[in-house]
PDB file of N, CA and C in Angstrom:
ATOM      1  N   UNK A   1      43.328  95.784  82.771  1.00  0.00           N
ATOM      2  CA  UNK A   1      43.052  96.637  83.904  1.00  0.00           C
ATOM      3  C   UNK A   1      42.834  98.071  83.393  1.00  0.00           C
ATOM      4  N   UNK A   2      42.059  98.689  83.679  1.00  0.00           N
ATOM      5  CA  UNK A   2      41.837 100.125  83.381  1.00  0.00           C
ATOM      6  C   UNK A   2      42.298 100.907  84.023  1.00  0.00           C
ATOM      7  N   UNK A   3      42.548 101.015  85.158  1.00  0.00           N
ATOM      8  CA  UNK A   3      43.201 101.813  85.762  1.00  0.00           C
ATOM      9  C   UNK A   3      44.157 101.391  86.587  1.00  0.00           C
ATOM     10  N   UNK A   4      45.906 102.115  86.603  1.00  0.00           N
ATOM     11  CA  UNK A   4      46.348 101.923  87.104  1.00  0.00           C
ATOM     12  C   UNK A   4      46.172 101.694  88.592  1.00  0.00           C
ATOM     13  N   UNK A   5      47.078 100.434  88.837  1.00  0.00           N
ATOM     14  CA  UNK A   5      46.101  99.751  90.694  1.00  0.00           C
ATOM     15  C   UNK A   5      48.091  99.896  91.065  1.00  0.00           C
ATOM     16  N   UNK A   6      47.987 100.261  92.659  1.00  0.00           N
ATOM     17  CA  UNK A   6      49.281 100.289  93.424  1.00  0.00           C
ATOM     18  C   UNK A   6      49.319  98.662  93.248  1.00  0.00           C
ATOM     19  N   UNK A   7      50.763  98.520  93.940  1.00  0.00           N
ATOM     20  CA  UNK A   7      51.228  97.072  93.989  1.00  0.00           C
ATOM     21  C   UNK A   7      50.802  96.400  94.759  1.00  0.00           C
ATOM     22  N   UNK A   8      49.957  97.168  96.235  1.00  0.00           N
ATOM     23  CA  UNK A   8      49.268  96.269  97.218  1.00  0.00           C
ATOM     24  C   UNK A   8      47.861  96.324  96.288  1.00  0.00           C
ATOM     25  N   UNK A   9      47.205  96.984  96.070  1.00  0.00           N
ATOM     26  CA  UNK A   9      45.823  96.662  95.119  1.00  0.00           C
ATOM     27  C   UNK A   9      45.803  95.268  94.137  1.00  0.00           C
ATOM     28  N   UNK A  10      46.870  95.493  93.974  1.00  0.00           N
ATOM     29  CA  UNK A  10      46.804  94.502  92.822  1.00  0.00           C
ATOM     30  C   UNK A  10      47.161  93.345  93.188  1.00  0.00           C
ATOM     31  N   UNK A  11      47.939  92.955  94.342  1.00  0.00           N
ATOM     32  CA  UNK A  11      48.842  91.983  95.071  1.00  0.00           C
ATOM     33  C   UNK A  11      47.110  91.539  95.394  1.00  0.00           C
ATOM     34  N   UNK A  12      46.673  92.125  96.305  1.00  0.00           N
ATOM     35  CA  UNK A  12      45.060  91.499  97.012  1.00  0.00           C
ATOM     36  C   UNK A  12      44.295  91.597  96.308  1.00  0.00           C
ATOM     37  N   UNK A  13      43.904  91.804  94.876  1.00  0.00           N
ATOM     38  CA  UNK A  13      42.822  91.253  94.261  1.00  0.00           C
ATOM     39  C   UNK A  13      43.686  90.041  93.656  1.00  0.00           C
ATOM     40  N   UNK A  14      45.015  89.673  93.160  1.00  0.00           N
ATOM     41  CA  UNK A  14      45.630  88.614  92.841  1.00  0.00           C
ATOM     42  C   UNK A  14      45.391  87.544  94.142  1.00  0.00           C
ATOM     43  N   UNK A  15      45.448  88.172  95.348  1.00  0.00           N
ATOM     44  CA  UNK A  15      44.962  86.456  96.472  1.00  0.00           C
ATOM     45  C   UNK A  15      43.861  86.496  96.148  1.00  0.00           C
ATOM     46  N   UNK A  16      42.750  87.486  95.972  1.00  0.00           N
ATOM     47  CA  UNK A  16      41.770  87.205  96.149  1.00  0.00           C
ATOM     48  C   UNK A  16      41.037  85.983  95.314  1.00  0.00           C
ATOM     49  N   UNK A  17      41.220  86.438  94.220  1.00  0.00           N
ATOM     50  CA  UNK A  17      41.160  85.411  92.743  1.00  0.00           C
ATOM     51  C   UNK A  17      41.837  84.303  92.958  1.00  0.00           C
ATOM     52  N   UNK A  18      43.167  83.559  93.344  1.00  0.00           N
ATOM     53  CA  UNK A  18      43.756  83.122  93.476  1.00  0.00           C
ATOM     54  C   UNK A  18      42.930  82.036  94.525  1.00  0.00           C
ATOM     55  N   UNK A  19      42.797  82.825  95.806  1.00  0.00           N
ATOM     56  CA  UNK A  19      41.288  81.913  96.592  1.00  0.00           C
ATOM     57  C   UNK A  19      40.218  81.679  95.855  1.00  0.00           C
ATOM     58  N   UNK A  20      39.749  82.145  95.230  1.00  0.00           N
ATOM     59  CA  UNK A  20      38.597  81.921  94.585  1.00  0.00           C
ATOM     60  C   UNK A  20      38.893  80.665  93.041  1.00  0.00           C
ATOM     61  N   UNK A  21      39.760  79.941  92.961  1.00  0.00           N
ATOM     62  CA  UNK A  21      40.156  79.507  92.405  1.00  0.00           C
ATOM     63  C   UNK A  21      40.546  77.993  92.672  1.00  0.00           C
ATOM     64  N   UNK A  22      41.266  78.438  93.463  1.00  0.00           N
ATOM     65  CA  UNK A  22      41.623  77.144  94.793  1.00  0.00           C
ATOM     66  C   UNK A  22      40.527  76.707  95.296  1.00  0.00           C
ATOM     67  N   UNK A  23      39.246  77.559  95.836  1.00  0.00           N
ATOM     68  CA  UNK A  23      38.114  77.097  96.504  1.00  0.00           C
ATOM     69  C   UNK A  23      37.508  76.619  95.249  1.00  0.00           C
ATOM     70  N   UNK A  24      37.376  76.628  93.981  1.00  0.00           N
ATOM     71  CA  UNK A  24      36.423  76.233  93.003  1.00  0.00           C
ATOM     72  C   UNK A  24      35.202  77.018  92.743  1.00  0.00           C
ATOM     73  N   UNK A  25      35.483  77.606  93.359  1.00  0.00           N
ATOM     74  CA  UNK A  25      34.303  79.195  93.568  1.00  0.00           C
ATOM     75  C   UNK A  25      34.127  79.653  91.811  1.00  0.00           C
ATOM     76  N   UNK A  26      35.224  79.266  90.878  1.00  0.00           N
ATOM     77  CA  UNK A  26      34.529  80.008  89.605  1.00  0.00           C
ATOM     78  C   UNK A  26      34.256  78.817  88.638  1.00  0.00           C
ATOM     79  N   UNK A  27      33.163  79.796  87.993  1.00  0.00           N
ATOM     80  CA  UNK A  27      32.485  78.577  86.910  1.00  0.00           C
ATOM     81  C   UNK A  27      33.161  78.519  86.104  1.00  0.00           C
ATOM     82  N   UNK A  28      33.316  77.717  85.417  1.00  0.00           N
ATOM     83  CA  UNK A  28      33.577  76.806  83.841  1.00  0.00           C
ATOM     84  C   UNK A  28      33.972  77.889  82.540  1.00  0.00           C
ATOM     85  N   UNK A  29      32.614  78.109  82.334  1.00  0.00           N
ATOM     86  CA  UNK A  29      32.642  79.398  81.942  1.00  0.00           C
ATOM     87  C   UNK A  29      33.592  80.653  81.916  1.00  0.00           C
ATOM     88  N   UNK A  30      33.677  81.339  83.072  1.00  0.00           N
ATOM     89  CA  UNK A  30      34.262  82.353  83.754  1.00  0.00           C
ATOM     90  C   UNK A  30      35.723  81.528  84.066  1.00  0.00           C
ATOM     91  N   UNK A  31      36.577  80.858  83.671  1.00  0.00           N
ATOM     92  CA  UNK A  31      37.627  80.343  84.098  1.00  0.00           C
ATOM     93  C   UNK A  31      38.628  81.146  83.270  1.00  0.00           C
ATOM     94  N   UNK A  32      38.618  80.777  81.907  1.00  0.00           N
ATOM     95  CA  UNK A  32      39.505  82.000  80.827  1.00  0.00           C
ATOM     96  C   UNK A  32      39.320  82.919  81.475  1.00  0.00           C
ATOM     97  N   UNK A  33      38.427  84.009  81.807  1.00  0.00           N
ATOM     98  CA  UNK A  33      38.470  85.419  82.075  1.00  0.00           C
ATOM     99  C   UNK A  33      39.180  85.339  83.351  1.00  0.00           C
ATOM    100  N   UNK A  34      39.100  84.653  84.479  1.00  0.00           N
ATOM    101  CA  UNK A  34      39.895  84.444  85.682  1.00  0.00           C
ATOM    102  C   UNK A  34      41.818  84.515  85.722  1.00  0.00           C
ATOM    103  N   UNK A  35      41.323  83.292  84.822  1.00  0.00           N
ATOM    104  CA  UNK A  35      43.005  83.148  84.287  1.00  0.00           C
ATOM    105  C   UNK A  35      43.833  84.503  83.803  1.00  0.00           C
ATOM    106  N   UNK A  36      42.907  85.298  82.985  1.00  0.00           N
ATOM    107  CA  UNK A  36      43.670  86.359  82.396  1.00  0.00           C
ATOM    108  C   UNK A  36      43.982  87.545  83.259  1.00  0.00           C
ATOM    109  N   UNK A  37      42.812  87.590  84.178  1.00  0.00           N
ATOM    110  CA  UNK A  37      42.981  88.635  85.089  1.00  0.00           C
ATOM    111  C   UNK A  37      43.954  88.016  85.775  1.00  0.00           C
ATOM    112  N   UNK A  38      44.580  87.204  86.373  1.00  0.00           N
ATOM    113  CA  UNK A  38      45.479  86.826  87.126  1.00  0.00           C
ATOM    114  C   UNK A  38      46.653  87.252  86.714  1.00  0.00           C
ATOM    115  N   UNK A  39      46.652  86.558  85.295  1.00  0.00           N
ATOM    116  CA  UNK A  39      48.330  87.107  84.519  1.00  0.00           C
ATOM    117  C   UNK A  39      48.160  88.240  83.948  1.00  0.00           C
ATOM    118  N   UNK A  40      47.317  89.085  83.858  1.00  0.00           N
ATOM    119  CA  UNK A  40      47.699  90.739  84.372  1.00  0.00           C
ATOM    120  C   UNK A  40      47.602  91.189  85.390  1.00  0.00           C
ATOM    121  N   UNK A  41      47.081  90.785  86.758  1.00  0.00           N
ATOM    122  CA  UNK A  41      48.148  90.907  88.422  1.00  0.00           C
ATOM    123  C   UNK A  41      49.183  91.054  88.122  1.00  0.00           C
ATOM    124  N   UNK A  42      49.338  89.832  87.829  1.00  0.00           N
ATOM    125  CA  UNK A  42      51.308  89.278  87.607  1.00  0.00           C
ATOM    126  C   UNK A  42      51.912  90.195  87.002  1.00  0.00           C
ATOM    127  N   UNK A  43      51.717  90.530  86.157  1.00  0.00           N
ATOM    128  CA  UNK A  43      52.186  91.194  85.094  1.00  0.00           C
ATOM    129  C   UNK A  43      52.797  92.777  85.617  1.00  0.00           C
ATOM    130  N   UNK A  44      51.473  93.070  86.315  1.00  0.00           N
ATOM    131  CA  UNK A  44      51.294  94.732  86.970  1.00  0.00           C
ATOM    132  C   UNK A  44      52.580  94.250  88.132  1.00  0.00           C
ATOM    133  N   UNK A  45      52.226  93.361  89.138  1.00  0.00           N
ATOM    134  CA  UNK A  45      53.219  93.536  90.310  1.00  0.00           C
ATOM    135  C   UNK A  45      54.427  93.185  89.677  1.00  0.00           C
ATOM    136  N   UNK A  46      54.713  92.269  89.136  1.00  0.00           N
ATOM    137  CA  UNK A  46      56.032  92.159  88.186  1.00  0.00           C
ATOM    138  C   UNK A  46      57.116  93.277  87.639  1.00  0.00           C
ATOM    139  N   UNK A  47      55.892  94.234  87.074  1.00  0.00           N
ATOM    140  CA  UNK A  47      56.706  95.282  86.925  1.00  0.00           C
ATOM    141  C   UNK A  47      56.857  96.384  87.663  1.00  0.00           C
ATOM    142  N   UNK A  48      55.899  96.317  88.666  1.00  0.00           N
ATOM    143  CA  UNK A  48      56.226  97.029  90.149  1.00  0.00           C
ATOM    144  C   UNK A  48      57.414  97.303  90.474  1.00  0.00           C
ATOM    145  N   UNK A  49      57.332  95.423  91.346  1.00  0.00           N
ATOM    146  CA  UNK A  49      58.668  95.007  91.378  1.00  0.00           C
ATOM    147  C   UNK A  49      59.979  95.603  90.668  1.00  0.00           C
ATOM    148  N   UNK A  50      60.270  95.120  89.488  1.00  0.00           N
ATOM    149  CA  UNK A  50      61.335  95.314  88.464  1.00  0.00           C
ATOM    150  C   UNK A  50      61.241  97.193  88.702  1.00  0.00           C
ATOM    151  N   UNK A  51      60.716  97.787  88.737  1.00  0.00           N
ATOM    152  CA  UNK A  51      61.007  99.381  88.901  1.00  0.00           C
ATOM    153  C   UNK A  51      61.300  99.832  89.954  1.00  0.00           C
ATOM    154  N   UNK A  52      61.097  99.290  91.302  1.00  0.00           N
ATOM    155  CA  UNK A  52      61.397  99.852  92.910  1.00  0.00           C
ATOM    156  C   UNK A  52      62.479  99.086  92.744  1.00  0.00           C
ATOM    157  N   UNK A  53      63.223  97.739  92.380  1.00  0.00           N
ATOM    158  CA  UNK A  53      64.171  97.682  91.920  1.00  0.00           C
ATOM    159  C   UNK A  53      65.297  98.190  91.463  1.00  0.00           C
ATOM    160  N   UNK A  54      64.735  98.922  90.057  1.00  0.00           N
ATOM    161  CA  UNK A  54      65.411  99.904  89.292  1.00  0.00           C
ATOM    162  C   UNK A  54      65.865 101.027  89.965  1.00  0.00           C
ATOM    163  N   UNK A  55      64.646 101.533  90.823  1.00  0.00           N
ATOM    164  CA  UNK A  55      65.023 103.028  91.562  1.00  0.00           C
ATOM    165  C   UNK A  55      65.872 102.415  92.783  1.00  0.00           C
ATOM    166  N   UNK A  56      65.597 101.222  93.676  1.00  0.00           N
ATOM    167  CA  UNK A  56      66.950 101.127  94.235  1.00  0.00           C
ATOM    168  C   UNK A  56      68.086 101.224  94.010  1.00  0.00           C
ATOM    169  N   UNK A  57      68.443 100.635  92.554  1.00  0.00           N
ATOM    170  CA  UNK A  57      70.011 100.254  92.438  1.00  0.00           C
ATOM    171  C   UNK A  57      70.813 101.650  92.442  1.00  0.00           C
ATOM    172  N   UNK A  58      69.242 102.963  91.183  1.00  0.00           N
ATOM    173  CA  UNK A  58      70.345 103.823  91.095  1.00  0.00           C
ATOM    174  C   UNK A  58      70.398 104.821  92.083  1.00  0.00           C
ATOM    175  N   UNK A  59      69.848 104.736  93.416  1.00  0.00           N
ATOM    176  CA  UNK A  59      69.772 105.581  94.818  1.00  0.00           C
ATOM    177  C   UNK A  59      70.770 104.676  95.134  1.00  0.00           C
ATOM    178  N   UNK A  60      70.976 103.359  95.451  1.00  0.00           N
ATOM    179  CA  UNK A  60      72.299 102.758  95.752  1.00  0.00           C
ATOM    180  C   UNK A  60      73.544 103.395  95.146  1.00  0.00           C
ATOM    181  N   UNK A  61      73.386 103.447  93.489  1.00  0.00           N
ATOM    182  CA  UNK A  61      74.734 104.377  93.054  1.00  0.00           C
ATOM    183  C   UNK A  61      74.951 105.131  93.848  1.00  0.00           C
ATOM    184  N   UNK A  62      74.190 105.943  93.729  1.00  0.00           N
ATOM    185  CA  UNK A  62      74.710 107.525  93.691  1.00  0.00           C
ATOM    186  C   UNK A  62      74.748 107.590  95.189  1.00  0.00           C
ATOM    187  N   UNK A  63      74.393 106.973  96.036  1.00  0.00           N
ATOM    188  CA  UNK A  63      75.238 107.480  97.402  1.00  0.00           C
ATOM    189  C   UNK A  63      76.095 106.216  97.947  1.00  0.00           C
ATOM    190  N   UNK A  64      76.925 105.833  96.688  1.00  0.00           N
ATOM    191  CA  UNK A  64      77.958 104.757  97.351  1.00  0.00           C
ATOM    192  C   UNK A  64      79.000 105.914  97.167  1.00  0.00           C
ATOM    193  N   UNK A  65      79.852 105.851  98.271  1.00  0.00           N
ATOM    194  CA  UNK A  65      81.442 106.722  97.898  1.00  0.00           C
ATOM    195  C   UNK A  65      82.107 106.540  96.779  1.00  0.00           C
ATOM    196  N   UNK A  66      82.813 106.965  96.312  1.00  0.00           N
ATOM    197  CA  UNK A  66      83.876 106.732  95.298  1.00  0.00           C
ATOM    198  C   UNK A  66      85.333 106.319  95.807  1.00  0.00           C
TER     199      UNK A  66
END
């Protein structure tokens, strides 16, 4: 990916492909390159994920009482 994509960008070109996949919509050919773009979706929202995560737990710290 060249440029960083938000987590919804990347979430909907991952269905998008994902349909296009399921429907049989890609050639033979073009299947490796499909595949890879997919598992760098994954990859990108994955670590989305894992960081709004991260920034939850430690906004959870710091305003739990002591």
């Amino acid at each position: 990916m060249k440029k960083e994509l938000t987590y919804d960008k990347a979430y909907e070109k991952l269905e998008q492909l994902i349909e296009e996949l399921e429907d049989g919509d890609v050639k033979l050919d073009k299947l490796t390159t499909k595949v890879k773009e997919a598992n760098e979706l994954i990859a990108i929202c994955e670590n989305k994920l894992r960081k709004i995560e991260g920034d939850i737990d430690k906004i959870s710290a710091h305003s739990t009482p002591d």
